[in-house]
N, C-alpha and C. Protein backbone atom coordinates (compact mmCIF):
# COMPACT_ATOMS: atom_id res chain seq x y z
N UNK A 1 156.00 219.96 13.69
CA UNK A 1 157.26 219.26 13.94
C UNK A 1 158.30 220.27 14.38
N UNK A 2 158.91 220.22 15.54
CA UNK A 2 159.79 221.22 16.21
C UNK A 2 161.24 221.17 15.07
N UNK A 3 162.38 221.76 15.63
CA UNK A 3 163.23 222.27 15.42
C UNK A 3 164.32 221.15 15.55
N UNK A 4 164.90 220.37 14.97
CA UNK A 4 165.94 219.37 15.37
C UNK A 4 167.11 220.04 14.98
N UNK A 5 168.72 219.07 15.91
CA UNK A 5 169.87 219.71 15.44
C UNK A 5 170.27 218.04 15.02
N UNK A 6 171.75 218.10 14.07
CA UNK A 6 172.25 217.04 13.54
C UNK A 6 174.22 217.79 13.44
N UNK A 7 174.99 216.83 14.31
CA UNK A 7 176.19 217.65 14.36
C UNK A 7 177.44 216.29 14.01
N UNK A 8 178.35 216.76 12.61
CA UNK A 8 178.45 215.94 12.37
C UNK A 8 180.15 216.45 11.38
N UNK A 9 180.77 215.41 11.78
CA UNK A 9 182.63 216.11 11.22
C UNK A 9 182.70 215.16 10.08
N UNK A 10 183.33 216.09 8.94
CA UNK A 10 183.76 215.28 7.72
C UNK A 10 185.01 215.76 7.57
N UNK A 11 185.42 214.66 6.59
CA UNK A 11 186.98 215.04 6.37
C UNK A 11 187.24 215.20 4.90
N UNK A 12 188.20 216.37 4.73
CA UNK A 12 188.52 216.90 3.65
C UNK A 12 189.94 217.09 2.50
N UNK A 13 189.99 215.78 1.96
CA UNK A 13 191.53 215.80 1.45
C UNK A 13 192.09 217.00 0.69
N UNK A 14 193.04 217.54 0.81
CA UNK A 14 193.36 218.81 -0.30
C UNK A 14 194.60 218.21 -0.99
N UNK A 15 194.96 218.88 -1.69
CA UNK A 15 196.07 218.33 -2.65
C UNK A 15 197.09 219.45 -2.66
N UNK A 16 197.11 220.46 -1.55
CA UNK A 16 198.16 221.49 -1.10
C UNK A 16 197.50 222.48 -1.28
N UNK A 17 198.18 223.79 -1.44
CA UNK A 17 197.62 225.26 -1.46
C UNK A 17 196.85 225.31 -2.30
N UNK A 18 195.37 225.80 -2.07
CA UNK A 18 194.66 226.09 -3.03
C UNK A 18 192.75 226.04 -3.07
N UNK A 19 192.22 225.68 -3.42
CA UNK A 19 190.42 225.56 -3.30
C UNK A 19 189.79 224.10 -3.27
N UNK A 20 189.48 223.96 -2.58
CA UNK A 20 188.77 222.28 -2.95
C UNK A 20 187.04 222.60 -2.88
N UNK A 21 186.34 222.72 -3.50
CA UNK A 21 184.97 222.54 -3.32
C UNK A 21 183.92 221.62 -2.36
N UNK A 22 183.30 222.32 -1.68
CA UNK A 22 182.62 221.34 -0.98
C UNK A 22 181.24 221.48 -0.93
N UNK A 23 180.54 222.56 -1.58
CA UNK A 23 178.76 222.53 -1.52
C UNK A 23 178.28 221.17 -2.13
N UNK A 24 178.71 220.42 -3.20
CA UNK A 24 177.81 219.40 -3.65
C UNK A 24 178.03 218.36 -2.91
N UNK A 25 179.42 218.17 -1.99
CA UNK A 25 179.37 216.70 -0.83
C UNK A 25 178.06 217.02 -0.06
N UNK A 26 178.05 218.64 0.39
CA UNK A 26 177.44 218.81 1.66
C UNK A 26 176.33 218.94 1.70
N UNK A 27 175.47 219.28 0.29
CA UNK A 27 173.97 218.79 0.04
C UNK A 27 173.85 217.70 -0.47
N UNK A 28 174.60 217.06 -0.25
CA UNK A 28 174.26 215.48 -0.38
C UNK A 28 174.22 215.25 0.84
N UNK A 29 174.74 215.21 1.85
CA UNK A 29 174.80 214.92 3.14
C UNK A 29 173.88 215.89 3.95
N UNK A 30 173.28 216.89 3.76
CA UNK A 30 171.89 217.85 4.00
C UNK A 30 170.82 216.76 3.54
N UNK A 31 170.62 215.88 2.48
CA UNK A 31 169.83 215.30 1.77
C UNK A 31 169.39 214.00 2.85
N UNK A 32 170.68 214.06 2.93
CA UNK A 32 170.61 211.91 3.82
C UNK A 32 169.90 212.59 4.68
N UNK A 33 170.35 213.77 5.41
CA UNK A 33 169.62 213.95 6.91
C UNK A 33 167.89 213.90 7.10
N UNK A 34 167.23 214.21 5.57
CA UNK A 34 166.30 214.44 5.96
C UNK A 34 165.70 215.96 5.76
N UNK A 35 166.92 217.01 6.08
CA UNK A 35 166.70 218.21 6.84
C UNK A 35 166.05 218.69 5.67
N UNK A 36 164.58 219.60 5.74
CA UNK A 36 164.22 220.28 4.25
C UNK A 36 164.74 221.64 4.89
N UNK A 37 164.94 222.14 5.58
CA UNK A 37 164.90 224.14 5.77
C UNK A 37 165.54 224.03 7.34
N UNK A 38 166.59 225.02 7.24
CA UNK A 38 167.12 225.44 8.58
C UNK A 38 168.19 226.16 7.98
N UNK A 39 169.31 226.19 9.03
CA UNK A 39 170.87 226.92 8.60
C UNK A 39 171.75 225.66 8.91
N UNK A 40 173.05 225.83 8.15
CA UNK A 40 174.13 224.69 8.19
C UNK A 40 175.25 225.36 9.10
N UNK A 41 175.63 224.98 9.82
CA UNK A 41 176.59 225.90 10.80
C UNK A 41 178.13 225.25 10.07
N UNK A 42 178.93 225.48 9.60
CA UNK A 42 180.41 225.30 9.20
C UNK A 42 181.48 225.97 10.22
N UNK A 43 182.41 224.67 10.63
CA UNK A 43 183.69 225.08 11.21
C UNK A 43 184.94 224.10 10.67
N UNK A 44 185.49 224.87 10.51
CA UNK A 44 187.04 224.67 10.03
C UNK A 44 187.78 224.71 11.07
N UNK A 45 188.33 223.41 11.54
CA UNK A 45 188.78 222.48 12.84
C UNK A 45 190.22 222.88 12.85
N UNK A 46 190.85 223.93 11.71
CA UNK A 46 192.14 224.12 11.82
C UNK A 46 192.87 225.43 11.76
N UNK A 47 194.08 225.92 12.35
CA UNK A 47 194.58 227.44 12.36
C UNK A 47 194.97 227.64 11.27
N UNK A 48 195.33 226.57 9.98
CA UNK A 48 196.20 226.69 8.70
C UNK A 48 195.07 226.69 7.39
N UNK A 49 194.05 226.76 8.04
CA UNK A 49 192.76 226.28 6.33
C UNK A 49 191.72 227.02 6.52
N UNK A 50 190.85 227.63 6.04
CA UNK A 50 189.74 228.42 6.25
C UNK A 50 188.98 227.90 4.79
N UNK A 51 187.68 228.77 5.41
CA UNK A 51 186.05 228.10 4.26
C UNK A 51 186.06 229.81 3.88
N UNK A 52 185.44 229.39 2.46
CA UNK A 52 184.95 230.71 2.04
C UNK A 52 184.07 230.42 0.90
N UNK A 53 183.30 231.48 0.45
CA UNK A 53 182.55 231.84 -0.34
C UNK A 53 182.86 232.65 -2.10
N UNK A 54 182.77 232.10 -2.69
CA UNK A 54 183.56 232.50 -4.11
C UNK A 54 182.77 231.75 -5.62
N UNK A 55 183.28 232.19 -6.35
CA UNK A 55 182.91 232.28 -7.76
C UNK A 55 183.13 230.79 -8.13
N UNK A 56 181.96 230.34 -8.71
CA UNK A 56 181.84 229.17 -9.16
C UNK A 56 182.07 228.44 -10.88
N UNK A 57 182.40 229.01 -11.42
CA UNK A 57 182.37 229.16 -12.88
C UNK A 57 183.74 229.48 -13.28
N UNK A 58 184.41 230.61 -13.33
CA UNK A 58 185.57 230.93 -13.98
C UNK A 58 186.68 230.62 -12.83
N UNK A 59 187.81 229.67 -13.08
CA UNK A 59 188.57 229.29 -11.98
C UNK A 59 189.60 230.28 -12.46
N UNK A 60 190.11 231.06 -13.02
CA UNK A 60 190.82 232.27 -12.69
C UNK A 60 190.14 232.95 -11.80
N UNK A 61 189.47 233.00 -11.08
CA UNK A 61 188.64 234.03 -9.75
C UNK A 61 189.57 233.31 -8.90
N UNK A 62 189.40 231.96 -8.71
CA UNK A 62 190.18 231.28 -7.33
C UNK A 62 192.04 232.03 -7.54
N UNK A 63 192.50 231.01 -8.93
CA UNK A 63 193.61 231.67 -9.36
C UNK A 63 194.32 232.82 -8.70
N UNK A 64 193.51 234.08 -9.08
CA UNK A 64 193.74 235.33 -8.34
C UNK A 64 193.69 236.04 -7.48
N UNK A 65 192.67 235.42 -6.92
CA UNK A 65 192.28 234.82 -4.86
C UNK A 65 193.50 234.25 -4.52
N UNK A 66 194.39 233.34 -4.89
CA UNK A 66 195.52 232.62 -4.59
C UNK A 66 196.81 233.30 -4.75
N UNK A 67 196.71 234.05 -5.87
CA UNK A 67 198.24 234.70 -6.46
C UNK A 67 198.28 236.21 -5.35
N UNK A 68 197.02 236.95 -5.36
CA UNK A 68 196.95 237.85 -4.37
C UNK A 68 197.41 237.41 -2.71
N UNK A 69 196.89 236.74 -2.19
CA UNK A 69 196.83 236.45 -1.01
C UNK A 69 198.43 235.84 -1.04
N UNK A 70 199.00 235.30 -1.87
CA UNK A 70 200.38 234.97 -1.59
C UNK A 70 201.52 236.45 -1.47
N UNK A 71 201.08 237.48 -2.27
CA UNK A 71 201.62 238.20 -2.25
C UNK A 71 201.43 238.72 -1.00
N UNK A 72 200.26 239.02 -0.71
CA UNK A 72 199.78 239.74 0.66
C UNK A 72 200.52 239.14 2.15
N UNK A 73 200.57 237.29 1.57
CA UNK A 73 201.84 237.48 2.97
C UNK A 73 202.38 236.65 2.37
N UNK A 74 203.59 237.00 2.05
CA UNK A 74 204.62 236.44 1.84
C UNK A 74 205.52 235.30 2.42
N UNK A 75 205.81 233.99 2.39
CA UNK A 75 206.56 233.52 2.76
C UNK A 75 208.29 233.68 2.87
N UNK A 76 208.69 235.03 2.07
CA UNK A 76 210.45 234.67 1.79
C UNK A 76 210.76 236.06 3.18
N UNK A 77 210.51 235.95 4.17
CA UNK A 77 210.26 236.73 5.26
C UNK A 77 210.67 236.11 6.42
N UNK A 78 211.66 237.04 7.54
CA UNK A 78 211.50 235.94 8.73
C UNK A 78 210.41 236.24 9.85
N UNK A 79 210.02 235.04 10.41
CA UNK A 79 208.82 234.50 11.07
C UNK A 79 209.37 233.99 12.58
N UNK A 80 209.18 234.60 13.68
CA UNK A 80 209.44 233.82 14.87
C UNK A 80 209.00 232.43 14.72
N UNK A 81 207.52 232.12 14.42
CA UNK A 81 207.15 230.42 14.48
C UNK A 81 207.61 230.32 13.01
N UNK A 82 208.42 229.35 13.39
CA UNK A 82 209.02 228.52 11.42
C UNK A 82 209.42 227.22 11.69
N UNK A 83 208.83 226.75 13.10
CA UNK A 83 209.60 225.49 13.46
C UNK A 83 208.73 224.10 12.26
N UNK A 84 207.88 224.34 11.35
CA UNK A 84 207.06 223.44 10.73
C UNK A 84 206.98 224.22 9.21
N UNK A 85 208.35 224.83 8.87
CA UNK A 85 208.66 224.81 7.47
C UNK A 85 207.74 226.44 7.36
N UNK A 86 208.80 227.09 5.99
CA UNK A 86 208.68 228.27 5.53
C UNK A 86 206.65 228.85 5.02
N UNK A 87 206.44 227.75 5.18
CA UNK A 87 204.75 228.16 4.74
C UNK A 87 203.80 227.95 6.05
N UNK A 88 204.39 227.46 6.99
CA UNK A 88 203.29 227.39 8.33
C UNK A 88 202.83 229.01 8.82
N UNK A 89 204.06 229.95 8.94
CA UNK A 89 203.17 231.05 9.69
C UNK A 89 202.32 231.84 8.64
N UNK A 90 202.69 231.77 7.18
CA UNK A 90 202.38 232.53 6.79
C UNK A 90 200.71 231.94 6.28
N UNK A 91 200.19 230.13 6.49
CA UNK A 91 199.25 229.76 6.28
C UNK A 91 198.60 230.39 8.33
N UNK A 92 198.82 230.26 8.61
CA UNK A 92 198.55 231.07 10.18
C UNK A 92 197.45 232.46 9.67
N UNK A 93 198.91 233.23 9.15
CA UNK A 93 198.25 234.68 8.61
C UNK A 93 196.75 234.49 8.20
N UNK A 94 197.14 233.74 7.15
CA UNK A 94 196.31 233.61 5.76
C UNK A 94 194.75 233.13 6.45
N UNK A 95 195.17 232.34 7.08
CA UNK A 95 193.39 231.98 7.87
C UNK A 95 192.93 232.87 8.85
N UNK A 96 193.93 233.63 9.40
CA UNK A 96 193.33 235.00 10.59
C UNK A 96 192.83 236.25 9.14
N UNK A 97 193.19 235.89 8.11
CA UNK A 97 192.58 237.40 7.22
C UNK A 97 191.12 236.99 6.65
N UNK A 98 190.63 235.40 7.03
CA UNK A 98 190.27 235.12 6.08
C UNK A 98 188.84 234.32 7.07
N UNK A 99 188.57 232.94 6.76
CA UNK A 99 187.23 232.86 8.02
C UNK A 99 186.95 231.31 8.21
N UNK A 100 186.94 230.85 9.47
CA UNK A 100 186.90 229.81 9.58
C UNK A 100 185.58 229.21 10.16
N UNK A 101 184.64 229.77 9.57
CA UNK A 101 183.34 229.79 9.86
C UNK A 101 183.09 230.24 8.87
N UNK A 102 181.45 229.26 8.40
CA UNK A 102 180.41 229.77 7.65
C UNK A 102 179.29 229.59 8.56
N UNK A 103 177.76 230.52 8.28
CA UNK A 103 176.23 230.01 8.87
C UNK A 103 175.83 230.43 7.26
N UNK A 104 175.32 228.85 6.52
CA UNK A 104 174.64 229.11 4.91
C UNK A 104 172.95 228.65 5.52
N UNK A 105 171.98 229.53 5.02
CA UNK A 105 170.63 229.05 4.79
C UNK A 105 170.35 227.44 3.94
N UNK A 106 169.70 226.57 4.50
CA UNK A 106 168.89 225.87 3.62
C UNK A 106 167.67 225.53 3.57
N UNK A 107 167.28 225.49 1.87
CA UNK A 107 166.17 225.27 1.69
C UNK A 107 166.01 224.08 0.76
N UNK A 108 164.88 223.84 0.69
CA UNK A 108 164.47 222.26 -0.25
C UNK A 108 165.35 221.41 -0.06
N UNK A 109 165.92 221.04 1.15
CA UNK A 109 167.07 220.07 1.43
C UNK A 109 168.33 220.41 0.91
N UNK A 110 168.73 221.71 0.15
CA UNK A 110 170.34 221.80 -0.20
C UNK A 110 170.37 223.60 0.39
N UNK A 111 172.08 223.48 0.13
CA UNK A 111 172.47 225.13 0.25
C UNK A 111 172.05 225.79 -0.04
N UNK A 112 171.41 227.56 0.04
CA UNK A 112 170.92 228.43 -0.36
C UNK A 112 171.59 229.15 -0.85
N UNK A 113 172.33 228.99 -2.45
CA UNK A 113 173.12 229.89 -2.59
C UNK A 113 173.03 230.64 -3.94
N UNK A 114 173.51 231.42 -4.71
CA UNK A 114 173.57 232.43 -5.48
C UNK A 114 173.86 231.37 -6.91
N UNK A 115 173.62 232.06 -7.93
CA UNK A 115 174.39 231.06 -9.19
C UNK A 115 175.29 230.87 -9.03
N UNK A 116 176.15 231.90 -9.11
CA UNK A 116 177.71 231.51 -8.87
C UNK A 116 178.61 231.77 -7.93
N UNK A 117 178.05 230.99 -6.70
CA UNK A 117 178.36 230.61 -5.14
C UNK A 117 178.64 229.40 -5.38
N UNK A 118 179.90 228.68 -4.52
CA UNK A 118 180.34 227.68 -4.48
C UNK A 118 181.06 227.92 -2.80
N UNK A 119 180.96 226.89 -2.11
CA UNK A 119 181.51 226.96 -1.15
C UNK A 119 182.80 226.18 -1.13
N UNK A 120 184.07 226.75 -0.69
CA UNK A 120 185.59 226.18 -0.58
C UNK A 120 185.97 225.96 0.82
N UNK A 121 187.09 224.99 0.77
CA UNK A 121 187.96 224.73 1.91
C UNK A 121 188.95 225.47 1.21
N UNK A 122 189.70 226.72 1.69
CA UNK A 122 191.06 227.10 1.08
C UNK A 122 192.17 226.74 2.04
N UNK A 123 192.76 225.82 1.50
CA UNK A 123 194.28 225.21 1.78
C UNK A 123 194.99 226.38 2.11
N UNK A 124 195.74 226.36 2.47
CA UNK A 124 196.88 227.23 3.32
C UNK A 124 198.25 226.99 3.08
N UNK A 125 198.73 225.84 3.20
CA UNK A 125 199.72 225.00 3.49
C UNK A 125 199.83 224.23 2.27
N UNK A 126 201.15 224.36 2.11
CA UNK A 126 201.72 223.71 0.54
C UNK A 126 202.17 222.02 0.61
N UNK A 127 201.50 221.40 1.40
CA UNK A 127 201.56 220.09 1.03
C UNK A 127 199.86 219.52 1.36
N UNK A 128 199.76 218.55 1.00
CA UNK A 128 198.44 217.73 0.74
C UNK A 128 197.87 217.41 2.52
N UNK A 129 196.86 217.49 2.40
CA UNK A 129 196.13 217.60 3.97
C UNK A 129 194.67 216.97 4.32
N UNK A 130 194.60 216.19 4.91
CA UNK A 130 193.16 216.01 5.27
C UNK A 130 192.52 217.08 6.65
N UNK A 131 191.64 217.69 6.32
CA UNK A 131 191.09 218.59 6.95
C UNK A 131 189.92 217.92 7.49
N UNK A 132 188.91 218.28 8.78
CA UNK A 132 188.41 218.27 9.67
C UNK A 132 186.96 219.43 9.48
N UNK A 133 185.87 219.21 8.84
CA UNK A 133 184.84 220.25 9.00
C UNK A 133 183.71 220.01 9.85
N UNK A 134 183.67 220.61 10.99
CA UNK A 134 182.34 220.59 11.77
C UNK A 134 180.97 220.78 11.06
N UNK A 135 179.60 220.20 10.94
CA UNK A 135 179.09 220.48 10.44
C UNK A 135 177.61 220.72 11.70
N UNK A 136 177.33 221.91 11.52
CA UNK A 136 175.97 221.69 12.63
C UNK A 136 174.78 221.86 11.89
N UNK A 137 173.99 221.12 11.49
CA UNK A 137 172.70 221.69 10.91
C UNK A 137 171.34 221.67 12.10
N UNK A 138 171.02 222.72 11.97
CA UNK A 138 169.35 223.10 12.61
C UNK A 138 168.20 223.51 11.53
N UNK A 139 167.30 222.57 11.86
CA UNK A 139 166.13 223.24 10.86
C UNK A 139 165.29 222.04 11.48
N UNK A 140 164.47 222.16 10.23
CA UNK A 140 163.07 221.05 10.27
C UNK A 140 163.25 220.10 9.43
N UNK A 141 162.79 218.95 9.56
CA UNK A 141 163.01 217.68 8.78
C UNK A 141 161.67 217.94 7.84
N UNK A 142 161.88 217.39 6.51
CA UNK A 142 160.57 217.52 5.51
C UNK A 142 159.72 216.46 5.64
N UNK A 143 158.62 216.45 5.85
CA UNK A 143 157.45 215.28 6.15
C UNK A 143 156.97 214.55 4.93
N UNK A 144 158.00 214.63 4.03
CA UNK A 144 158.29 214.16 2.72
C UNK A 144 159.17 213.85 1.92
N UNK A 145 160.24 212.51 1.44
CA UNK A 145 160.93 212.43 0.96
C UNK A 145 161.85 213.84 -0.26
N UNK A 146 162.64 214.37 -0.02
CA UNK A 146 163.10 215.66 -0.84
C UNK A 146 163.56 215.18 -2.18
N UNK A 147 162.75 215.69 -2.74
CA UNK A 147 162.93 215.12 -4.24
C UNK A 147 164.32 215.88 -4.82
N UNK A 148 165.03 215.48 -5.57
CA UNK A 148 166.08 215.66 -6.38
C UNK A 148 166.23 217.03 -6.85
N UNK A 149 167.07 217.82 -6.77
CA UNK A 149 166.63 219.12 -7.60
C UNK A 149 168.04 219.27 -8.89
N UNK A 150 167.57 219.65 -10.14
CA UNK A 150 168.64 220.18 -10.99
C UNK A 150 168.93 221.17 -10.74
N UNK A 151 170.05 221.68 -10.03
CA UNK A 151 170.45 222.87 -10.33
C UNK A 151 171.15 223.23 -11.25
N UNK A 152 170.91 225.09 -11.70
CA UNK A 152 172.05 225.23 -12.52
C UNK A 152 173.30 224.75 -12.08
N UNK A 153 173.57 225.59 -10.73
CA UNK A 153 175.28 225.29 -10.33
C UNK A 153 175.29 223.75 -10.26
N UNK A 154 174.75 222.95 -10.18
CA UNK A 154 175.34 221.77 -9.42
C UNK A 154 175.24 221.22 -10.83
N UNK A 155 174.92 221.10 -12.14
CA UNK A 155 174.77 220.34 -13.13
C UNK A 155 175.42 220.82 -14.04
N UNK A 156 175.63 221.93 -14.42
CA UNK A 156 176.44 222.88 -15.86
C UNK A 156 177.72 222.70 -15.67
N UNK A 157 178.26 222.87 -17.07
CA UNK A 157 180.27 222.56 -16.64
C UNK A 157 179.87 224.37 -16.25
N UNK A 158 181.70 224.60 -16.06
CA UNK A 158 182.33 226.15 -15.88
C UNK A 158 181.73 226.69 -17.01
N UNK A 159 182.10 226.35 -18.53
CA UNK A 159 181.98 226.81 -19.48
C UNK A 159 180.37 226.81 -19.97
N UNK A 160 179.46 226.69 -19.53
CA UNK A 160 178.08 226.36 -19.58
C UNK A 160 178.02 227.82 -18.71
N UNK A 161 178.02 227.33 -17.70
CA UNK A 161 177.61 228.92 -16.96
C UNK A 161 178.02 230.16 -17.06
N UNK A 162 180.07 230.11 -17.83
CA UNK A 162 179.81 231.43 -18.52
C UNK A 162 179.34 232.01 -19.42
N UNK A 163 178.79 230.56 -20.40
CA UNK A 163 178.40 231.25 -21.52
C UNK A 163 176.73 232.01 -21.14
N UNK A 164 176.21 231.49 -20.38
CA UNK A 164 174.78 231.96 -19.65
C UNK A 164 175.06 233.48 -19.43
N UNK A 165 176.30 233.11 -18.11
CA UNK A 165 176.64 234.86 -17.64
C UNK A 165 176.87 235.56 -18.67
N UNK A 166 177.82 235.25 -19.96
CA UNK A 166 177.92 236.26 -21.18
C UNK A 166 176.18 236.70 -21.74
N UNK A 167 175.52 235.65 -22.12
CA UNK A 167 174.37 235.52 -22.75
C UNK A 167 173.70 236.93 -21.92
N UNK A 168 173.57 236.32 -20.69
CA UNK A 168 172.96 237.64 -19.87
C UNK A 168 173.22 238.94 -20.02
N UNK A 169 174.38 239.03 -19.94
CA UNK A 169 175.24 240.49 -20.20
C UNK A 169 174.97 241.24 -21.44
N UNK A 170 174.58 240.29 -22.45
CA UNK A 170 174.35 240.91 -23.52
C UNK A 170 173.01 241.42 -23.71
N UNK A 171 172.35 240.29 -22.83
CA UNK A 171 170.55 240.67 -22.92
C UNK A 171 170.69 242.20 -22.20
N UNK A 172 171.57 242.26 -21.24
CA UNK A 172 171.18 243.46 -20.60
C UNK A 172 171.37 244.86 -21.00
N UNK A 173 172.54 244.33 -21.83
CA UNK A 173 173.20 245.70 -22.70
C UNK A 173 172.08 246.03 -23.82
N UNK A 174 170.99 245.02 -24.18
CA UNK A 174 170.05 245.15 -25.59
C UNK A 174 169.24 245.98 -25.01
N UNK A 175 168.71 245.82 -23.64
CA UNK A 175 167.57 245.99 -22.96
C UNK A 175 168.04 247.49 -22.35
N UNK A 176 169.23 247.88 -21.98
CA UNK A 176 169.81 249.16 -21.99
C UNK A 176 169.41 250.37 -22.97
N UNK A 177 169.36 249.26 -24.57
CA UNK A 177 169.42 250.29 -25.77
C UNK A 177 167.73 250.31 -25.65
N UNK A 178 166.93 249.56 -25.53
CA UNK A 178 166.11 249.76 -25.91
C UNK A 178 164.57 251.00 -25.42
N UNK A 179 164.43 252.00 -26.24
CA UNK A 179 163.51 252.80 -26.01
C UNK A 179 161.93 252.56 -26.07
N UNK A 180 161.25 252.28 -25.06
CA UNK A 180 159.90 251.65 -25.38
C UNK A 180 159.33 252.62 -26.13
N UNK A 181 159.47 254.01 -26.07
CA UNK A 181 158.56 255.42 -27.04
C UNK A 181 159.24 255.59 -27.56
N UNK A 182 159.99 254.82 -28.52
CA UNK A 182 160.77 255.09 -29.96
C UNK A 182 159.88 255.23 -30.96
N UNK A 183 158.46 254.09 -30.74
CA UNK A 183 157.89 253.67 -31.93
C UNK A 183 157.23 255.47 -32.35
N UNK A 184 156.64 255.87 -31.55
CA UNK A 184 156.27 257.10 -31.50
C UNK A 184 157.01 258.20 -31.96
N UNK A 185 158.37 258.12 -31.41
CA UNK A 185 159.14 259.57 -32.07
C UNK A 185 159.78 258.90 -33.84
N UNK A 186 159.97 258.06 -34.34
CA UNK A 186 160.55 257.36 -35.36
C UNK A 186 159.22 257.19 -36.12
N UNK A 187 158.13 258.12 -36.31
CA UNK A 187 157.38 258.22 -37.45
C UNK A 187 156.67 256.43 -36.96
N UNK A 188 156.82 255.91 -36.68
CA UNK A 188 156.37 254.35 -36.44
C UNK A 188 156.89 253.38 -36.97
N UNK A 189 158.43 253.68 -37.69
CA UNK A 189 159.35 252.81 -37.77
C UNK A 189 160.05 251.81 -36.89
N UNK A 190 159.84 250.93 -36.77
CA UNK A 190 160.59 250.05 -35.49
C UNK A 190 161.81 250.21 -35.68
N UNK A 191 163.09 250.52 -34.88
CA UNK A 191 164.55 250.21 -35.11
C UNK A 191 164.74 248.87 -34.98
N UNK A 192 165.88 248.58 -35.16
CA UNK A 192 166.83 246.88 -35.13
C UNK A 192 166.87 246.50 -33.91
N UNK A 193 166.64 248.14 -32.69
CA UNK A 193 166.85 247.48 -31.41
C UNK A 193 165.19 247.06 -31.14
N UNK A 194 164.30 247.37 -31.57
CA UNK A 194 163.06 247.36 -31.14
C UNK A 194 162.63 245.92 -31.56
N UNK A 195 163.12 245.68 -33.17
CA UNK A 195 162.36 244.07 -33.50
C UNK A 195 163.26 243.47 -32.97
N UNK A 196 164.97 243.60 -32.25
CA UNK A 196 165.55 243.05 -31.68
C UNK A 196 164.59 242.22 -30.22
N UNK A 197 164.14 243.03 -29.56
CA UNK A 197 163.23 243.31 -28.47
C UNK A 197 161.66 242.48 -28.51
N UNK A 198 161.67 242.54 -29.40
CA UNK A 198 160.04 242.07 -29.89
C UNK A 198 160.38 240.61 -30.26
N UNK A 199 161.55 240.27 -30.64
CA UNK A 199 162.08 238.76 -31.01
C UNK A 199 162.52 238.11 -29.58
N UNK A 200 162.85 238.74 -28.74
CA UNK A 200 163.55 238.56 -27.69
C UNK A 200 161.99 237.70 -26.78
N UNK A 201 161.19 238.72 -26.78
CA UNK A 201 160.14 238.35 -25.97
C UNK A 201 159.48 237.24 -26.30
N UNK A 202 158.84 237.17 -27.71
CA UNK A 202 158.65 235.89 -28.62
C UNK A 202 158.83 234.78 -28.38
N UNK A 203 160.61 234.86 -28.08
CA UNK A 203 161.33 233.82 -27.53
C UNK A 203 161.34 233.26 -26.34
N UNK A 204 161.33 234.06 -25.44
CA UNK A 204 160.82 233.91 -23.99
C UNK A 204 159.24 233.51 -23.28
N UNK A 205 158.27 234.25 -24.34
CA UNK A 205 157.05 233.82 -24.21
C UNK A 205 157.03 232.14 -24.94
């Protein structure tokens, strides 16, 4: 089965400056198509809004994505174009620093993305907006209905996935301490980190 394309504009309400999420509309709409595997081509139809790639879990990441970038251009500044209010040039700026294009991989009929990848429309402009996203997908259609998938990202609250990311962090710091030829130099005493280790696996096996 060759290579098909599917090209197709959705619209995106925002509620003013800031992040609106869009990976779980857009593998839903990857899903209807059919498409199991190709790339999703993303364009952002406007000079004031750009797409990006960011942290899915702790919304202080966006937060500080937002508080930075305001600082970085400032609105209390004069601007030759200001004919459409004190936040137009500086949402101008803000999308030339930033990208109005994505190309994301897909596979098994949704986005190919990281745990904590989430794809955004970032608002620009301090009043509420319906936005315009090109969508081009190319790939292959699956010769089989695409069955449902749980993902972590798409099913866990915020607070679910940090507690995972903490959980992790800690496994890694255990797995840091742990000396596999301890048992050997320690007379054949196991340490706390070792039956730590030996419980760990237990658990996993």
């Amino acid at each position: 089965m060759g290579v098909q394309q599917i090209l197709q504009q959705i619209s995106v309400q925002t509620p003013g400056r800031g992040f609106t999420r869009l990976d779980g509309r857009l593998n839903t709409w990857i899903r209807s198509t059919g498409m199991n595997q190709g790339i999703l081509h993303l364009t952002c139809l406007h000079t004031s809004a750009s797409l990006t790639i960011n942290e899915n879990a702790d919304p202080r990441v966006l937060q500080d994505l937002d508080a930075w970038m305001t600082d970085a251009v400032p609105e209390h500044r004069s601007y030759l174009h200001d004919d459409e209010g004190a936040d137009d040039m500086p949402a101008h700026i803000r999308t030339a620093l930033t990208s109005q294009t994505l190309s994301l991989s897909v596979s098994r009929g949704q986005l190919l993305l990281g745990a904590w990848q989430a794809v955004y429309l970032w608002e620009h402009r301090s009043a509420a907006h319906t936005r315009t996203i090109a969508c081009h997908l190319f790939g292959q259609p699956s010769s089989r209905p695409t069955p449902e998938i749980n993902t972590q990202t798409s099913s866990a609250s915020p607070q679910t996935l940090l507690s995972l990311r903490n959980g992790e962090r800690i496994n890694q710091a255990i797995q840091a301490r742990h000396d596999p030829n301890a048992w050997g130099t320690d007379d054949g005493i196991d340490t706390n980190t070792d039956l730590m280790i030996d419980r760990l696996h237990d658990l996993s096996d």
